[in-house]
N, C-alpha and C. Protein backbone atom coordinates (compact mmCIF):
# COMPACT_ATOMS: atom_id res chain seq x y z
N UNK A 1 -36.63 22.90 -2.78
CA UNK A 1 -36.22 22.05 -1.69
C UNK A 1 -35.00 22.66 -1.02
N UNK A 2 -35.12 22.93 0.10
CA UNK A 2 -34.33 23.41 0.97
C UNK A 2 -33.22 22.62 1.89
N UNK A 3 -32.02 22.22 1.19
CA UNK A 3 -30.73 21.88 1.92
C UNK A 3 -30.68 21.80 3.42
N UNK A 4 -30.52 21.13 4.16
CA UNK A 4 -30.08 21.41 5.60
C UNK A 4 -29.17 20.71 5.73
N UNK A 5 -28.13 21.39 6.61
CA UNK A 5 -26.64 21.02 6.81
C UNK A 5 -26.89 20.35 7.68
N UNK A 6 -25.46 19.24 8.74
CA UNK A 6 -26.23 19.21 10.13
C UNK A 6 -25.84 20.28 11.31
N UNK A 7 -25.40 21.57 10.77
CA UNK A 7 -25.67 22.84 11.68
C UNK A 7 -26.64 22.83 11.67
N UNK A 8 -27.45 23.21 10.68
CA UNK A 8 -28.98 23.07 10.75
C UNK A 8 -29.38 22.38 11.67
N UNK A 9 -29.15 20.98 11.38
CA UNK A 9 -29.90 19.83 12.28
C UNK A 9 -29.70 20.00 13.66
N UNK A 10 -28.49 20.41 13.71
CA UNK A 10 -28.22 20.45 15.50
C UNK A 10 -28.60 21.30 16.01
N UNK A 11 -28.92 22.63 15.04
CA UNK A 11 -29.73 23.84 16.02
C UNK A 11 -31.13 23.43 16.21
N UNK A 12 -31.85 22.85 15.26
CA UNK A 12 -32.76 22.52 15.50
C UNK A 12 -33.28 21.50 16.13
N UNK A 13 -32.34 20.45 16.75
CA UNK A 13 -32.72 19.42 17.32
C UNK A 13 -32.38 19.23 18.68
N UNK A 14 -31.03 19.92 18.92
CA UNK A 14 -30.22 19.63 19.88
C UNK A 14 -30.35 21.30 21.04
N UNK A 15 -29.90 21.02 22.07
CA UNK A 15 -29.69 21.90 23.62
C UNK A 15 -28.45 22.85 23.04
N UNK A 16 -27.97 24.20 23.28
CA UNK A 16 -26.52 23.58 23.38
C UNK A 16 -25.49 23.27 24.09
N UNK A 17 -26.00 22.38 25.15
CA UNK A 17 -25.40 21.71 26.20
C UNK A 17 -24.96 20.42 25.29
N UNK A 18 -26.33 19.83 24.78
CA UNK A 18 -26.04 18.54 23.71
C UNK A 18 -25.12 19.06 22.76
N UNK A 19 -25.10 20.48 22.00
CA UNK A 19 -24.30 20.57 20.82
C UNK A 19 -22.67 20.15 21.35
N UNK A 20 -22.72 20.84 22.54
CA UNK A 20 -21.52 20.29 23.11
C UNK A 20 -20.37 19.65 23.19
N UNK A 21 -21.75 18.95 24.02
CA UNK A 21 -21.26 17.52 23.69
C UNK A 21 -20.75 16.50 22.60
N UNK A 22 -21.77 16.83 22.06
CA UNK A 22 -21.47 16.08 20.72
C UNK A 22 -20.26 16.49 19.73
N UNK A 23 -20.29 17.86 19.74
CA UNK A 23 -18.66 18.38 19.15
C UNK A 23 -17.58 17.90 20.04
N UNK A 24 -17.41 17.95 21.36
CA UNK A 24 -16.41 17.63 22.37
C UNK A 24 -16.05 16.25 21.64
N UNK A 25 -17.33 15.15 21.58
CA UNK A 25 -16.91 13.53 20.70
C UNK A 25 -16.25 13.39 19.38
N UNK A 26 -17.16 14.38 18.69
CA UNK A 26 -16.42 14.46 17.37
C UNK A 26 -14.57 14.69 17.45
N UNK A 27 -14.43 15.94 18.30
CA UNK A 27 -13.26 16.52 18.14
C UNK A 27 -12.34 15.41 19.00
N UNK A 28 -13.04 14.61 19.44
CA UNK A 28 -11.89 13.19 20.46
C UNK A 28 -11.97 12.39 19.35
N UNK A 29 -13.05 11.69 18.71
CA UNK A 29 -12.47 11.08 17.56
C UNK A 29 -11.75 11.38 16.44
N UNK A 30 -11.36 12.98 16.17
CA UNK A 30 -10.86 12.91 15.26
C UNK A 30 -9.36 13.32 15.65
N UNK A 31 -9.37 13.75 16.78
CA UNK A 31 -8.03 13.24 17.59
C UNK A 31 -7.53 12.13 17.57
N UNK A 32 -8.05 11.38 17.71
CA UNK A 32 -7.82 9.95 17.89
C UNK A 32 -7.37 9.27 16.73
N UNK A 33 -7.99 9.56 15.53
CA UNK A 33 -7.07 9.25 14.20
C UNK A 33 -6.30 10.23 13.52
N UNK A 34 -6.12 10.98 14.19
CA UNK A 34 -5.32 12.53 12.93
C UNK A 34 -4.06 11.84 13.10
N UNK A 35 -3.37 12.70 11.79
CA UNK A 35 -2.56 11.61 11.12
C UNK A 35 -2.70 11.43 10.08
N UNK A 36 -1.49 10.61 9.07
CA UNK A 36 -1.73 9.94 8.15
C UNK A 36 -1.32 8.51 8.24
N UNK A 37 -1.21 7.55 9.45
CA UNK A 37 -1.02 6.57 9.84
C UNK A 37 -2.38 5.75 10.13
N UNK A 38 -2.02 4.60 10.83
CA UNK A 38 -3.54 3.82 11.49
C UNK A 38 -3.86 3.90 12.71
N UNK A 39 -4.00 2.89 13.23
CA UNK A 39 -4.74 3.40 14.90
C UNK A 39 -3.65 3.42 15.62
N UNK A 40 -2.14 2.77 15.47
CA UNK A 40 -1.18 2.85 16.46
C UNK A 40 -0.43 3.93 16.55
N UNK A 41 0.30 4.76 17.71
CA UNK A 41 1.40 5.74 17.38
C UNK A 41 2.51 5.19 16.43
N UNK A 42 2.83 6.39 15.82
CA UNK A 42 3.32 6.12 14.96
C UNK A 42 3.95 4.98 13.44
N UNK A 43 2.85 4.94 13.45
CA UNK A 43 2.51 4.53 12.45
C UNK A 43 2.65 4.40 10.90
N UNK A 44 2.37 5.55 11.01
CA UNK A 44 1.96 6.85 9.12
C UNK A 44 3.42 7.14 8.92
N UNK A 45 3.66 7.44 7.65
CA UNK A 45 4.65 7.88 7.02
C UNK A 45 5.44 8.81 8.55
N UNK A 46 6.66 9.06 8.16
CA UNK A 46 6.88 10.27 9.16
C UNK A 46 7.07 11.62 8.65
N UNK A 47 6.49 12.62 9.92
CA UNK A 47 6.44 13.89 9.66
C UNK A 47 7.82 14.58 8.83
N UNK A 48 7.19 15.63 8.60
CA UNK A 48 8.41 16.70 7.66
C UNK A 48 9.36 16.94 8.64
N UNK A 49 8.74 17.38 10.21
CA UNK A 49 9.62 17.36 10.92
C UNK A 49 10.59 16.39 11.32
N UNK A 50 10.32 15.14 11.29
CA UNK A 50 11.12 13.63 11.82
C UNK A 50 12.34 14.03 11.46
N UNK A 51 13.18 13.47 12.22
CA UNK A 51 15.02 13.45 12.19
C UNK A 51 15.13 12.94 10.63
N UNK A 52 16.45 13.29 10.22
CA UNK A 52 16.54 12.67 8.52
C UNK A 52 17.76 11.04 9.15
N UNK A 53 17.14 10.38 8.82
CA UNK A 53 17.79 8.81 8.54
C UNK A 53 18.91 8.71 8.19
N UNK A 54 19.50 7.97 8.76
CA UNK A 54 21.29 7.95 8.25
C UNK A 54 21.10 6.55 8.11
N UNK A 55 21.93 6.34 6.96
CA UNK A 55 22.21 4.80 6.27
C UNK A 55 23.48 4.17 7.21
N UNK A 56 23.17 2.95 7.15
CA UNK A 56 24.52 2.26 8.08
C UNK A 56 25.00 1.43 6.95
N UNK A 57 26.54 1.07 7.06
CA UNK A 57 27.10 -0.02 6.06
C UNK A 57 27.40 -0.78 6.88
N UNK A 58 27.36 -1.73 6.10
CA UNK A 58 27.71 -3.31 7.17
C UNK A 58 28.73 -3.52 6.54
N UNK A 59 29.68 -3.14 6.63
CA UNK A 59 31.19 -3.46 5.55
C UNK A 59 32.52 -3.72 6.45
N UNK A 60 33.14 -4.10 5.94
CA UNK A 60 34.82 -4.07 6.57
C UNK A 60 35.46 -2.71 6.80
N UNK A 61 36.57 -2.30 7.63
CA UNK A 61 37.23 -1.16 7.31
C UNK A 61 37.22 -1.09 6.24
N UNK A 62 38.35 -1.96 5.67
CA UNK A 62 38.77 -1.32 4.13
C UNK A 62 38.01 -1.08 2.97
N UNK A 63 36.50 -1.97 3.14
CA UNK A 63 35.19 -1.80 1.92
C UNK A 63 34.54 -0.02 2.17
N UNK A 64 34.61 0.22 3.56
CA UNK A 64 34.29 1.50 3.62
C UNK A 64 35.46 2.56 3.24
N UNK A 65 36.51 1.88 3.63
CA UNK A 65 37.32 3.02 3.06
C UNK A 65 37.54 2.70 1.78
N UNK A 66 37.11 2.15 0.61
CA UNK A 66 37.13 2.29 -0.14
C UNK A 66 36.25 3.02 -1.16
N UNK A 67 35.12 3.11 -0.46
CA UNK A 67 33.62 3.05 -0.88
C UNK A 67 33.52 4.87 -0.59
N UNK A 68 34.77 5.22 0.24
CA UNK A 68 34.55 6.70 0.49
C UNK A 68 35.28 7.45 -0.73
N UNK A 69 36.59 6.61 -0.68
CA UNK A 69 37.57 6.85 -1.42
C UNK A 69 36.81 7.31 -3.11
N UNK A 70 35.93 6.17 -3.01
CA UNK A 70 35.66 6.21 -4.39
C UNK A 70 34.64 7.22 -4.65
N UNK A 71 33.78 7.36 -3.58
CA UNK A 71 33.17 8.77 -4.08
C UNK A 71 33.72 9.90 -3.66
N UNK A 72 34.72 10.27 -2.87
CA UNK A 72 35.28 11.61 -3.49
C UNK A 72 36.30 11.83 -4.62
N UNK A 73 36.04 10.98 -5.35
CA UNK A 73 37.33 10.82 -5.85
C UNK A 73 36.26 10.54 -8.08
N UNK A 74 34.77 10.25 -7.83
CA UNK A 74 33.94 10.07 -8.59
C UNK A 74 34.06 9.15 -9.20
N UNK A 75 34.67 7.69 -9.07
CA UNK A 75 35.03 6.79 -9.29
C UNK A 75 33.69 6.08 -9.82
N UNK A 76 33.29 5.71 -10.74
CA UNK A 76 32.02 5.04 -11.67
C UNK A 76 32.62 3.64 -11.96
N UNK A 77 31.78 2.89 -10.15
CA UNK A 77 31.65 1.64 -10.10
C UNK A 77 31.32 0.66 -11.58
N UNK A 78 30.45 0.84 -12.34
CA UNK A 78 30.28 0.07 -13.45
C UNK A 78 31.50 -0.21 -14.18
N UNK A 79 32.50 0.81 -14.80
CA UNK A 79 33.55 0.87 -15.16
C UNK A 79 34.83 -0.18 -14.92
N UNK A 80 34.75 -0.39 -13.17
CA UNK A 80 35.33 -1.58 -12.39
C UNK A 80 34.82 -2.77 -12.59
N UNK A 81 33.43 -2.80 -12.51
CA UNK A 81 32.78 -4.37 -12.52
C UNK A 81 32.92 -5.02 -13.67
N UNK A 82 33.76 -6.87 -14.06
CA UNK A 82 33.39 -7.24 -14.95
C UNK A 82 32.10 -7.02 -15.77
N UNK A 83 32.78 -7.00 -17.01
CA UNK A 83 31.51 -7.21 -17.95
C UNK A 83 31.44 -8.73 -18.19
C-alpha cells in the first residue's frame, strides 16, 4: 500500500493555478495565528525580543529609601521582622 502525501494529492488533483491558490490560503491562515498567543495582537507570552519590565514601588520616600539602603548594604529582612 502506497502512502500519498497531500503533495501527492495536489499534483494529482489540482491545476497549478489551484495549487496556488490554495498554498497562498494556507500561508494567510497560518499568518493569521503564528505566534504563541490567541487570535488577538498580542496576546501570547512576550517575545525574547520585548523590552525587559521594570517593577514600580508604591512606597513612601523614606520606605524606598530604605528598601535601597537595605539592599546595598545586604541587610536580611527576616532578621528585622518580629518573630
Amino acid at each position: 500500500m502506497k502512502i500519498i502525501t497531500n503533495e501527492d494529492a495536489m499534483n494529482e488533483l489540482l491545476t497549478p493555478e489551484e495549487k496556488a491558490e490554495v498554498k497562498a490560503e494556507v500561508e494567510a491562515v497560518v499568518l493569521k495565528y503564528k505566534g504563541r498567543g490567541g487570535k488577538r495582537e498580542n496576546s501570547g507570552r512576550p517575545r525574547t525580543t520585548a523590552k525587559i519590565l521594570k517593577f514600580t514601588k508604591r512606597l513612601t520616600e523614606d520606605e524606598a529609601k530604605f528598601i535601597d539602603y537595605a539592599r546595598e548594604h545586604n541587610i536580611n529582612y527576616y532578621d528585622l521582622m518580629e518573630k
